[in-house]
C-alpha atoms as a PDB file:
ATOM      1  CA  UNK A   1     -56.301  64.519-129.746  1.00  0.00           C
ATOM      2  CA  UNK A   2     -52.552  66.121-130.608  1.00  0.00           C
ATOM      3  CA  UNK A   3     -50.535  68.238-128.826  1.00  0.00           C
ATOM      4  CA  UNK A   4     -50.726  72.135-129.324  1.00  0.00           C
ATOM      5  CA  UNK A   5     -48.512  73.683-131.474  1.00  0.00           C
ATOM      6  CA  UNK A   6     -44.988  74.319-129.890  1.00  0.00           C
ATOM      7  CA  UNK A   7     -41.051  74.979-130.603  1.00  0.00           C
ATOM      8  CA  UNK A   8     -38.705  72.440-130.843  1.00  0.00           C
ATOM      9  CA  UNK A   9     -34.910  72.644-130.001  1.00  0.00           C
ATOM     10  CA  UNK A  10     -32.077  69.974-129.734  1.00  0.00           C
ATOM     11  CA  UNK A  11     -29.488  70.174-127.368  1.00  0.00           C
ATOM     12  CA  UNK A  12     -26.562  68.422-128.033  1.00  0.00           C
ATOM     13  CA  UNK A  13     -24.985  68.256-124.531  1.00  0.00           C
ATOM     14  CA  UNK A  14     -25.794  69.343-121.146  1.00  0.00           C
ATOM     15  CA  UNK A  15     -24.381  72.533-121.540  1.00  0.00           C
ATOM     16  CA  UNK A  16     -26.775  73.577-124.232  1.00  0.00           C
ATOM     17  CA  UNK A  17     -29.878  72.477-122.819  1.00  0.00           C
ATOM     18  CA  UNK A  18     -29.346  74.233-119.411  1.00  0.00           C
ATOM     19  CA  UNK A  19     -28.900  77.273-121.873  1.00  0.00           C
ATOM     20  CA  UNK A  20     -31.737  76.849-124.051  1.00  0.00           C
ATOM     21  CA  UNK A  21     -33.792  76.145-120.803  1.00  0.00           C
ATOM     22  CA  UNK A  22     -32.692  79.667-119.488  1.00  0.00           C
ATOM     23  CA  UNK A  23     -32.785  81.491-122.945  1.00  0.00           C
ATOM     24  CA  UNK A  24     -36.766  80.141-123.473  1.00  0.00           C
ATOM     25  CA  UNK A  25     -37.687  80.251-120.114  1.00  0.00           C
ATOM     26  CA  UNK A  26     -40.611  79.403-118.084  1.00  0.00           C
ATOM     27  CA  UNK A  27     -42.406  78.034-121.239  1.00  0.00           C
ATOM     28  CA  UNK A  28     -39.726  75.332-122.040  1.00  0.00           C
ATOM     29  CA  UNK A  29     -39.375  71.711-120.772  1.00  0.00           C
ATOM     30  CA  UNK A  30     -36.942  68.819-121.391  1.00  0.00           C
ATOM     31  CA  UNK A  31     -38.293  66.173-123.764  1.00  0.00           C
ATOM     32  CA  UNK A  32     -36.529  62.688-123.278  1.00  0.00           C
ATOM     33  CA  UNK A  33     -38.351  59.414-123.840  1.00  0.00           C
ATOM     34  CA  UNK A  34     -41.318  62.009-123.758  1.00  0.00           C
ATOM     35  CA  UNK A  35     -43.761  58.958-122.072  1.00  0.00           C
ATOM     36  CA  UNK A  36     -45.261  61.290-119.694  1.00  0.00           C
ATOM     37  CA  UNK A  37     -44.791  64.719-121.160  1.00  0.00           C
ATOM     38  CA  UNK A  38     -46.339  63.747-124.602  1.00  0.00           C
ATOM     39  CA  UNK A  39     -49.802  61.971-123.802  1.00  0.00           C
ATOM     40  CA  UNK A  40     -50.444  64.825-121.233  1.00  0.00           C
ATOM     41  CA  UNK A  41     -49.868  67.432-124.066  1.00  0.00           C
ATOM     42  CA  UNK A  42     -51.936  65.062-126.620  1.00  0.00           C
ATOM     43  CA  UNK A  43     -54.771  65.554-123.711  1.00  0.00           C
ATOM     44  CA  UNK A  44     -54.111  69.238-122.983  1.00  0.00           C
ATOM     45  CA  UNK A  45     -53.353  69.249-119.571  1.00  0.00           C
ATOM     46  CA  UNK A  46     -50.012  70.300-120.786  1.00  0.00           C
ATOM     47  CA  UNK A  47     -49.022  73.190-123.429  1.00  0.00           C
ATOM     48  CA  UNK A  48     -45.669  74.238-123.188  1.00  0.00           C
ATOM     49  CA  UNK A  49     -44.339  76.377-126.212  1.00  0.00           C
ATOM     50  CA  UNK A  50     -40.606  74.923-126.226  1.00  0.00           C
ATOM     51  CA  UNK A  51     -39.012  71.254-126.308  1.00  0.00           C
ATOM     52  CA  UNK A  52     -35.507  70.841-125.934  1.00  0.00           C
ATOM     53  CA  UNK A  53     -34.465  67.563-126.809  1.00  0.00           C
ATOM     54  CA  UNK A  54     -31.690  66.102-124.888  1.00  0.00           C
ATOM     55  CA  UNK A  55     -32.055  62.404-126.653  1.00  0.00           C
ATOM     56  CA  UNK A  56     -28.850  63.105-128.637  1.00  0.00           C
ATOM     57  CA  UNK A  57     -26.757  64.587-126.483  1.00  0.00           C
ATOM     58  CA  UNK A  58     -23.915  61.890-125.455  1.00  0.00           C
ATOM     59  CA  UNK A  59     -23.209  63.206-121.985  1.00  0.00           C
ATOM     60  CA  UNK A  60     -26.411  62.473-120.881  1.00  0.00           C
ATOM     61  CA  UNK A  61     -26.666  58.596-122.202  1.00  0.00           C
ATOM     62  CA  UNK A  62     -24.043  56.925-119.559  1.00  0.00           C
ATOM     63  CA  UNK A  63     -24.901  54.412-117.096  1.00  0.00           C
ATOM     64  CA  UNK A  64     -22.048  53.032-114.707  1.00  0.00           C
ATOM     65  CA  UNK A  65     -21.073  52.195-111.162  1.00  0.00           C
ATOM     66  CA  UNK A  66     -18.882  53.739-109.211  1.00  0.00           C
ATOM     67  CA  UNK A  67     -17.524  54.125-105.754  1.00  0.00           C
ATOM     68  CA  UNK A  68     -21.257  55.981-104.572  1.00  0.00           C
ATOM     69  CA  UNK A  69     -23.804  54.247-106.469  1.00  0.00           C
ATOM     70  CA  UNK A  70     -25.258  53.963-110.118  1.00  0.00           C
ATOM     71  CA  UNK A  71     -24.901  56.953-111.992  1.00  0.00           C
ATOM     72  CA  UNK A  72     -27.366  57.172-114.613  1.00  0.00           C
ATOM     73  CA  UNK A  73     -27.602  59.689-116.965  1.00  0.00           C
ATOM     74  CA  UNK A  74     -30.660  61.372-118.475  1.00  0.00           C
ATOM     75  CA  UNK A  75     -31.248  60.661-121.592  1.00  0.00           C
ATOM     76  CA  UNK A  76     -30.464  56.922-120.560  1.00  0.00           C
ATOM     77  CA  UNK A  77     -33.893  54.343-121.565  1.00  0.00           C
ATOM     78  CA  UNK A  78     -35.419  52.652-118.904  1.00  0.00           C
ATOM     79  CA  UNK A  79     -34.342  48.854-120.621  1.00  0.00           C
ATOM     80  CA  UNK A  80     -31.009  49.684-120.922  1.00  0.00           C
ATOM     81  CA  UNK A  81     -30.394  50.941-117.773  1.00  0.00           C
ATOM     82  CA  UNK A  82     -32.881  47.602-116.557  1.00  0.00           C
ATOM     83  CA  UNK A  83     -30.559  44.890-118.514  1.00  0.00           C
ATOM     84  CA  UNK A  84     -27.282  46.811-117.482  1.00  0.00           C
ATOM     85  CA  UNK A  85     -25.349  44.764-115.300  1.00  0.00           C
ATOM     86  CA  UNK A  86     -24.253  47.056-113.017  1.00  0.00           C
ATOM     87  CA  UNK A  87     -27.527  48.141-112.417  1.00  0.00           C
ATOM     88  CA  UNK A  88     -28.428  44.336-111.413  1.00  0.00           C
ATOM     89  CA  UNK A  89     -25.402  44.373-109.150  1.00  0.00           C
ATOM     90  CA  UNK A  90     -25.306  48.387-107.715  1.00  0.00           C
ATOM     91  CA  UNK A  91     -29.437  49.146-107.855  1.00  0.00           C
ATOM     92  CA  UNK A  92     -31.240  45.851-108.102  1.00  0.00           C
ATOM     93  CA  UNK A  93     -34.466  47.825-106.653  1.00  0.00           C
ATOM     94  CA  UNK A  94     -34.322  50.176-109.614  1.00  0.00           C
ATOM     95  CA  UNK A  95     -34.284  46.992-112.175  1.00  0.00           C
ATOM     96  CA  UNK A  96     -37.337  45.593-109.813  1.00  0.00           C
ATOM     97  CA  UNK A  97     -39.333  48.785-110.361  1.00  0.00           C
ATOM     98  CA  UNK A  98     -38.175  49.323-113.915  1.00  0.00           C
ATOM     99  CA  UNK A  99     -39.554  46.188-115.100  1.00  0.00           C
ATOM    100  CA  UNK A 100     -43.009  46.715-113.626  1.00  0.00           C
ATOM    101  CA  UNK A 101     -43.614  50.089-115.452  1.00  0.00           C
ATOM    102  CA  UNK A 102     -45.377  49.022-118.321  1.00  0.00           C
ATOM    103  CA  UNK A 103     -44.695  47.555-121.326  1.00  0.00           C
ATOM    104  CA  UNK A 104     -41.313  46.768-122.490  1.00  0.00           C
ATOM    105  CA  UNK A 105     -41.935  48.725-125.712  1.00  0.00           C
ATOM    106  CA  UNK A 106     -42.818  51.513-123.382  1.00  0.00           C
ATOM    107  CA  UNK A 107     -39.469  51.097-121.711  1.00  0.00           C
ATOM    108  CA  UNK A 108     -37.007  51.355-124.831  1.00  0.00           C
ATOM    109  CA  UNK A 109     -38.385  54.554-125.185  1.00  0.00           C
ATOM    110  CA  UNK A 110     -38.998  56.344-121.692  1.00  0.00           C
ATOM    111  CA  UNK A 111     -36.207  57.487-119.093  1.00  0.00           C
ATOM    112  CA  UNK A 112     -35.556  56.768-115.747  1.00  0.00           C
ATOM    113  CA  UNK A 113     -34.192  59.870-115.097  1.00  0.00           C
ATOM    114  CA  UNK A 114     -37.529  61.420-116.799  1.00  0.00           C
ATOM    115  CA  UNK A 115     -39.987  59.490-114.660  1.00  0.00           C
ATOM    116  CA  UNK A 116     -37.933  60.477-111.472  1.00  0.00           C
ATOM    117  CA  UNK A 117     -37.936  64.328-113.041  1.00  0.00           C
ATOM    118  CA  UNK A 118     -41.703  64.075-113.380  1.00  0.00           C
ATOM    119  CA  UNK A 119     -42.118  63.370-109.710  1.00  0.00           C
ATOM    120  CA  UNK A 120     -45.131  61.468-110.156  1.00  0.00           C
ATOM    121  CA  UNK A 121     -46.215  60.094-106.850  1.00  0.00           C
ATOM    122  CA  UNK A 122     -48.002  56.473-107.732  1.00  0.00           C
ATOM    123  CA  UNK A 123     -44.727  55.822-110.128  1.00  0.00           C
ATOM    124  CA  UNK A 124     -42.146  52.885-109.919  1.00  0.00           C
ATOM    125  CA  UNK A 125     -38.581  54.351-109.680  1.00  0.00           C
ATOM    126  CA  UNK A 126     -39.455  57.502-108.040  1.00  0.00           C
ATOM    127  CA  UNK A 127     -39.777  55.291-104.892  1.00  0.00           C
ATOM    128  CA  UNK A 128     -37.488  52.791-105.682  1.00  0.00           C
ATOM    129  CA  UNK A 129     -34.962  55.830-105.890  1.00  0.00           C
ATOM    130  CA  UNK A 130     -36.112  57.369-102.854  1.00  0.00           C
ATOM    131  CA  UNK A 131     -35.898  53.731-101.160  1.00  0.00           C
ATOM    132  CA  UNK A 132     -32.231  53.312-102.072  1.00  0.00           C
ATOM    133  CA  UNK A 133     -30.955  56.879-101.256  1.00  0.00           C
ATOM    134  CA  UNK A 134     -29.412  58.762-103.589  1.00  0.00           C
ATOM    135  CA  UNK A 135     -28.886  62.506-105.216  1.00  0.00           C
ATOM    136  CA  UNK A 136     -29.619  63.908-108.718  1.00  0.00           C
ATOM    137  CA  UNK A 137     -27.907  66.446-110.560  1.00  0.00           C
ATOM    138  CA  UNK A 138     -29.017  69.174-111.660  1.00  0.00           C
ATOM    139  CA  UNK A 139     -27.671  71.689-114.024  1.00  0.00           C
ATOM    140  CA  UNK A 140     -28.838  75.492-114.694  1.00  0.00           C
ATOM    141  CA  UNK A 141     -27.154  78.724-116.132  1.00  0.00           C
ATOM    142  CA  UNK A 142     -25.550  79.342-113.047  1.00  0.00           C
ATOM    143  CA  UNK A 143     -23.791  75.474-112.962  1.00  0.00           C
ATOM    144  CA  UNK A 144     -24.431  72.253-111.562  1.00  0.00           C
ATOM    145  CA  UNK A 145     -25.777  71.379-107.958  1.00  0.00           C
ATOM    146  CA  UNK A 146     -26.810  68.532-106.466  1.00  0.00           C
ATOM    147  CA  UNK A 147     -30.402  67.247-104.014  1.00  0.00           C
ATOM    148  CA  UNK A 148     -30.873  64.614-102.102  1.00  0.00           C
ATOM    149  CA  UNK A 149     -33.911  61.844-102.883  1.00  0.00           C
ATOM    150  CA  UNK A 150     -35.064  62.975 -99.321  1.00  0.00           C
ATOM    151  CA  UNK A 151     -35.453  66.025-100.682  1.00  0.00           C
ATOM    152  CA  UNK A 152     -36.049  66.101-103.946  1.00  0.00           C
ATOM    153  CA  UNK A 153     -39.691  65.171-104.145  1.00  0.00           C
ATOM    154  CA  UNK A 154     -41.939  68.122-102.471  1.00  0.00           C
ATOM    155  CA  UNK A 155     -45.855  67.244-103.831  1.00  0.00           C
ATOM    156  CA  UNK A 156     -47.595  65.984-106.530  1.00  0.00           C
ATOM    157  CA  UNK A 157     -45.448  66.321-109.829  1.00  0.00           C
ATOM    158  CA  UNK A 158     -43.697  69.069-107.995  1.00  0.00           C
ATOM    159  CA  UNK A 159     -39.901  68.592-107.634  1.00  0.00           C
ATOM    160  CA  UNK A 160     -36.952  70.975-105.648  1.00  0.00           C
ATOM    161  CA  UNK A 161     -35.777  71.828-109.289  1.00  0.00           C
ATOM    162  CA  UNK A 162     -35.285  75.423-110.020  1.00  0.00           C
ATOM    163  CA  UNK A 163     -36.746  77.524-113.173  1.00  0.00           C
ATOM    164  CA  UNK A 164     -34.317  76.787-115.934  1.00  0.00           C
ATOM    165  CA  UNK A 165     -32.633  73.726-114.225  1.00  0.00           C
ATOM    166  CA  UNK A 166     -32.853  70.381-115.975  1.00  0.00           C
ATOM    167  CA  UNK A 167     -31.851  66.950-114.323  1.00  0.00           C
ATOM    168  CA  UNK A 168     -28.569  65.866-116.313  1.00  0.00           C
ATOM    169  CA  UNK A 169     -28.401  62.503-114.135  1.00  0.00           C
ATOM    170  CA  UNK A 170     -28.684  60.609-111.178  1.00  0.00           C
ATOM    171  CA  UNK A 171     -26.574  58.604-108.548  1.00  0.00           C
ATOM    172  CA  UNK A 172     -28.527  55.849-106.775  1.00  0.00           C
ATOM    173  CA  UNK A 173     -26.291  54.948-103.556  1.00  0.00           C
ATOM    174  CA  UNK A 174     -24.311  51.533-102.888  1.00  0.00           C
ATOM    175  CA  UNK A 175     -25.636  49.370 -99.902  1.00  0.00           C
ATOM    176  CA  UNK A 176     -22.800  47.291 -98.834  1.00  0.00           C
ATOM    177  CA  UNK A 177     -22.769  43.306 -98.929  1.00  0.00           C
ATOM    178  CA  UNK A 178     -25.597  41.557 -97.494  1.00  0.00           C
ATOM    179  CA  UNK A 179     -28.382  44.115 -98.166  1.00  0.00           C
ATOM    180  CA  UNK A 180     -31.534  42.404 -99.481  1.00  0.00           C
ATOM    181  CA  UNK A 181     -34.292  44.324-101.671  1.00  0.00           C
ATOM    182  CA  UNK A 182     -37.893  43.953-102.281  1.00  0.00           C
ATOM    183  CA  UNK A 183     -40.201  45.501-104.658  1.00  0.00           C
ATOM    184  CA  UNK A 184     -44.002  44.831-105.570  1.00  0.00           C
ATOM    185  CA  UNK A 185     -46.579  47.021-106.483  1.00  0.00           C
ATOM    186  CA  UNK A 186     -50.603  45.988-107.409  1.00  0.00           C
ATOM    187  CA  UNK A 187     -52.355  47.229-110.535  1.00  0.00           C
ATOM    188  CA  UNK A 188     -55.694  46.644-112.296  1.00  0.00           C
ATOM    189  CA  UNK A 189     -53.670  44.826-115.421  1.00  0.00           C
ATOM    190  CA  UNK A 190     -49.705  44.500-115.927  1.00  0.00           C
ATOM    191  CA  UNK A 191     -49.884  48.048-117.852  1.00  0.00           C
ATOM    192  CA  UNK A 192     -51.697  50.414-115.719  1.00  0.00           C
ATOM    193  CA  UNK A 193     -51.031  52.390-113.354  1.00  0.00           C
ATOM    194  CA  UNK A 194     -49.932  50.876-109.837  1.00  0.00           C
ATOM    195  CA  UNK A 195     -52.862  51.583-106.976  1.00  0.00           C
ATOM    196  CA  UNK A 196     -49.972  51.084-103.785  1.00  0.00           C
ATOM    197  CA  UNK A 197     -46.555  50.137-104.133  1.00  0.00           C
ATOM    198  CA  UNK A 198     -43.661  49.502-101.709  1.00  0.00           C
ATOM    199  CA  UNK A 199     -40.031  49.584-102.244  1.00  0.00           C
ATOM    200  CA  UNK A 200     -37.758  48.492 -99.349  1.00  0.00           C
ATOM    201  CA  UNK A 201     -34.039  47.739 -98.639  1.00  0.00           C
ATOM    202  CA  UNK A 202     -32.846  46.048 -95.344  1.00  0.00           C
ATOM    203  CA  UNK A 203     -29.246  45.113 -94.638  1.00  0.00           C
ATOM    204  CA  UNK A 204     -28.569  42.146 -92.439  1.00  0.00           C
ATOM    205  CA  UNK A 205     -25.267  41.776 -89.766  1.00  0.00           C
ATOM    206  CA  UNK A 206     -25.108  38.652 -87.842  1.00  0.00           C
ATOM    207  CA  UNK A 207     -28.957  37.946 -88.252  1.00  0.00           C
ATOM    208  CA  UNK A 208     -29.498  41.449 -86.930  1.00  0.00           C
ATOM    209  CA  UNK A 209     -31.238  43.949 -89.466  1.00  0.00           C
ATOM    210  CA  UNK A 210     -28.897  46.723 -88.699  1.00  0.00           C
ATOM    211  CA  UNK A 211     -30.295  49.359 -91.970  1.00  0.00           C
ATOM    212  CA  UNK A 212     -33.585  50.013 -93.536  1.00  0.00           C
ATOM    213  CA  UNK A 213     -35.366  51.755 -96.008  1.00  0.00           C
ATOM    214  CA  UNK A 214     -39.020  51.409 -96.700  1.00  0.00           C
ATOM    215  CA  UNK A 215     -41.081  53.885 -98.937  1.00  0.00           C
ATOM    216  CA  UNK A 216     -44.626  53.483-100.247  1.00  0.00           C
ATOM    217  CA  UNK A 217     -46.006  54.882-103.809  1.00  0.00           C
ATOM    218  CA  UNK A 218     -49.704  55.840-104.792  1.00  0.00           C
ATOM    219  CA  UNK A 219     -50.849  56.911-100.994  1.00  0.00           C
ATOM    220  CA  UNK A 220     -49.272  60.866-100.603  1.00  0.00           C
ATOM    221  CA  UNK A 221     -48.103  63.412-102.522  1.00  0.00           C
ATOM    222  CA  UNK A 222     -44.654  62.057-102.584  1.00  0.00           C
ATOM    223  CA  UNK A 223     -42.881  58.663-102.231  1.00  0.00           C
ATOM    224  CA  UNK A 224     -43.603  58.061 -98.540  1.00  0.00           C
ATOM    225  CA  UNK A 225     -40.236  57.243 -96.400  1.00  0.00           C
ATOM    226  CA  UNK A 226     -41.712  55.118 -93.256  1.00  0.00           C
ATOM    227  CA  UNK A 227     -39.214  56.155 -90.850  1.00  0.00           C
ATOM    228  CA  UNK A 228     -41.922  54.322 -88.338  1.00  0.00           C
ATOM    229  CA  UNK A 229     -41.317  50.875 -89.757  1.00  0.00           C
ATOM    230  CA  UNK A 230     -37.898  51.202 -90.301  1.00  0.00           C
ATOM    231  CA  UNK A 231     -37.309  51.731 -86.355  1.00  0.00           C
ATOM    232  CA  UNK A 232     -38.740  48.731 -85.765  1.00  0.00           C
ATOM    233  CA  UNK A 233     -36.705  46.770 -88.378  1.00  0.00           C
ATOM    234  CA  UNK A 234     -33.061  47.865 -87.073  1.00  0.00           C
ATOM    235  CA  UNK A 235     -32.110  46.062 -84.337  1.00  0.00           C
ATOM    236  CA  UNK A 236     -34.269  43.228 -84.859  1.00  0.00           C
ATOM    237  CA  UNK A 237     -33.758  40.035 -86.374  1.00  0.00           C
ATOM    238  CA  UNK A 238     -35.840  39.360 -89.483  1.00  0.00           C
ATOM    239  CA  UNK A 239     -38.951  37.120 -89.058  1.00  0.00           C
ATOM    240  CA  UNK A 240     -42.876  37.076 -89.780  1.00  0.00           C
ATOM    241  CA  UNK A 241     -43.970  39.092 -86.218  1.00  0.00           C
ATOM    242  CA  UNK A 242     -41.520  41.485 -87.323  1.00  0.00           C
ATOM    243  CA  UNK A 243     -42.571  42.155 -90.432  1.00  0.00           C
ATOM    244  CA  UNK A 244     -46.019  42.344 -89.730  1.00  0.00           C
ATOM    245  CA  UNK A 245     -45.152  44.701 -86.923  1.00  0.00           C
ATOM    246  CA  UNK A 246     -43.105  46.911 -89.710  1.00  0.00           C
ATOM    247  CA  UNK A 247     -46.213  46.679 -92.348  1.00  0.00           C
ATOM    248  CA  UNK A 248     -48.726  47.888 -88.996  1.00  0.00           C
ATOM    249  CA  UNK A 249     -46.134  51.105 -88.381  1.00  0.00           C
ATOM    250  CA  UNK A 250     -45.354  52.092 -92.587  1.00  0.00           C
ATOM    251  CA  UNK A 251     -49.345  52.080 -93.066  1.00  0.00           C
ATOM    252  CA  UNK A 252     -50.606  54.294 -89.942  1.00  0.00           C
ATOM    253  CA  UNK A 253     -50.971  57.157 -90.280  1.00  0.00           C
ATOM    254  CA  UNK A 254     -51.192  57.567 -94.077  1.00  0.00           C
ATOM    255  CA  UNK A 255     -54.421  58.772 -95.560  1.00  0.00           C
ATOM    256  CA  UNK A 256     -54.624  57.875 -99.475  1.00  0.00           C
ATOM    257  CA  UNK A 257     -57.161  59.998-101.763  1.00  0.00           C
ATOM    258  CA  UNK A 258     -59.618  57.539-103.317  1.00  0.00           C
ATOM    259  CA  UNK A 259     -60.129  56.997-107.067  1.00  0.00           C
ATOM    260  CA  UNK A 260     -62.245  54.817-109.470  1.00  0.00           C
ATOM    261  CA  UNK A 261     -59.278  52.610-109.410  1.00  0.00           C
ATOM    262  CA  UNK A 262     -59.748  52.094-105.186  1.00  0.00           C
ATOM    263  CA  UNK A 263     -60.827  53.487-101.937  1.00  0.00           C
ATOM    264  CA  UNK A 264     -58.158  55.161 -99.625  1.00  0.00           C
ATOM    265  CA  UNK A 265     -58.682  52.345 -96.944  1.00  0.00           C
ATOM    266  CA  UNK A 266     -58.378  50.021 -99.900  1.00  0.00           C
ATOM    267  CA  UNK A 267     -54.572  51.500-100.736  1.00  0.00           C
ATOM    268  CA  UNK A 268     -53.892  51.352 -96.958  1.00  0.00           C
ATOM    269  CA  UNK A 269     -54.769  47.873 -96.799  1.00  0.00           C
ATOM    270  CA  UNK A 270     -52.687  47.282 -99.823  1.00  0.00           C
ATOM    271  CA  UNK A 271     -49.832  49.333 -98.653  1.00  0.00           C
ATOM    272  CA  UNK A 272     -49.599  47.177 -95.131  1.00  0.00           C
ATOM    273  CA  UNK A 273     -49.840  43.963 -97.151  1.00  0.00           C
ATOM    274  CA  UNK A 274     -47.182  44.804 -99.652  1.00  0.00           C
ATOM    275  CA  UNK A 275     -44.967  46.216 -97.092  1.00  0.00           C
ATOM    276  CA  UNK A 276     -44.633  43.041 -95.457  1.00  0.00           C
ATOM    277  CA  UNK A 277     -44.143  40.717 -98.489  1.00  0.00           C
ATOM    278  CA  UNK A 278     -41.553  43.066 -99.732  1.00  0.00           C
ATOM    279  CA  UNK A 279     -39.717  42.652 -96.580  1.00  0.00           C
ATOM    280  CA  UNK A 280     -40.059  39.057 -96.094  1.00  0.00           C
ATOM    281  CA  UNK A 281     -38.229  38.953-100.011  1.00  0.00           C
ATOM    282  CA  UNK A 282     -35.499  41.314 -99.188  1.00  0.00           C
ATOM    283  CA  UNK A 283     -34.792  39.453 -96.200  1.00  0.00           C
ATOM    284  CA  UNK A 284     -34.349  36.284 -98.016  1.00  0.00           C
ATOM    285  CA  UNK A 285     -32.156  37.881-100.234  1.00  0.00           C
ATOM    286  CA  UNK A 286     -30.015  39.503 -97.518  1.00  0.00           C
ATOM    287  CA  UNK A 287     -29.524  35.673 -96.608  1.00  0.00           C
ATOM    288  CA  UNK A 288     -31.601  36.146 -93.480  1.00  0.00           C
ATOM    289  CA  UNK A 289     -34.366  33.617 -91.713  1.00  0.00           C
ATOM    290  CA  UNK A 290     -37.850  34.528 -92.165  1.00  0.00           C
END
């Protein structure tokens, strides 16, 4: 099946597609790498009548660290901002969850700032994002402002973004020295879809887990912050019984919808699991026992 007839526009910078957005209106959306919006217009669970193109606009390609984070821009691919070596240095939990969406043919086209945008709840770097901390930009007629990843997500494919605003980049934050990372996710094959996935960060201070972060994917509306687990990570030095008492706290209370692809005890049961394999990883790369 193809996508219904519609308008196409190319913005050559920012600027111009945060006033095409506003001159169009409510029927306009941002095409980028186009890996989401496209197949759901090919099925017809999406018709809008304008696409404004942001792939060649050169303020919106840049990747680069900086004294906050990882800026990356939007029109940025999800392999080169993957391979980038500041992103292996500033956001190695984005490059984790980057190279499990899909294929990597898949990747030199789509965005990471596009799969964040499209706020899909069972995605990769929406949570990885969310796990680091971090803000996006975004940019409407009346200028630029910018949200929080705490806040940015508010349901399924629903985002804090304002009619006519577009995301022009993000800024995943810096964890200092001695922060460890773990990502895993489980799937039917390599290319679907993930059924659970967690995303964590821990920072280790003289063997004491002084910051965490752990967020699940595919079991709420949103990328899940545990707040739960992560109180019993700080203060704690890393090890098994902790872990396992972190996976316990980050998987009660949730209550996943269930699919073909899995029951919602099955995610749960997933979501405990991965939990604590993703910390026992980040740990060891924090350089603390397990």
């Amino acid at each position: 099946m193809k996508s219904p007839p519609f308008e196409y526009h190319r913005a050559g910078s920012a600027t111009e597609a945060a006033a095409l957005l506003g001159e169009l209106g409510f029927d306009a959306r941002i095409l980028a790498g186009g890996q989401s919006l496209i197949p759901l217009m090919n099925l017809r669970l999406a018709a809008p009548g304008f696409l404004v193109d942001i792939t060649h606009a050169p303020d919106l390609a840049g990747i680069g660290a900086n004294g906050a984070g990882l800026h990356v821009g939007a029109a940025a691919r999800q392999r080169t901002v993957e391979l980038h070596a500041e992103t292996l240095a500033a956001a190695p939990v984005l490059a984790d969850a980057i190279s499990n969406a899909g294929q990597v043919p898949v990747r030199h086209q789509g965005t990471v700032v596009g799969s964040i945008a499209h706020a899909d709840p069972s995605a990769e770097m929406p949570a990885a994002f969310k796990a680091q901390g971090g803000t996006v930009t975004a940019q409407g007629a009346g200028g630029t402002r910018e949200i929080s990843s705490e806040d940015f997500f508010e349901g399924y494919f629903t985002t804090a973004l304002e009619e006519g605003e577009l995301v022009t980049g993000v800024t995943v934050d810096a964890w200092p020295s001695g922060t460890g990372h773990g990502f895993l996710e489980f799937s039917v094959t390599k290319e679907s879809w993930p059924i659970a996935l967690a995303a964590v960060m821990v920072h280790v201070d003289a063997g004491t887990i002084d910051r965490a972060s752990v967020v699940l994917g595919g079991v709420a509306e949103v990328p899940l912050r545990r707040p739960e687990a992560e109180a019993i990570l700080v203060g704690s030095a890393p090890g098994a019984e902790v872990f396992a008492g972190a996976a316990e706290a980050a998987a009660a209370g949730i209550e996943p919808l269930s699919d073909s692809f899995g029951s919602g005890a099955y995610r749960k049961k997933l979501a405990r699991v991965l939990t604590r394999r993703a910390l026992t990883t980040a740990a060891e790369r924090a350089g603390g026992a397990t």
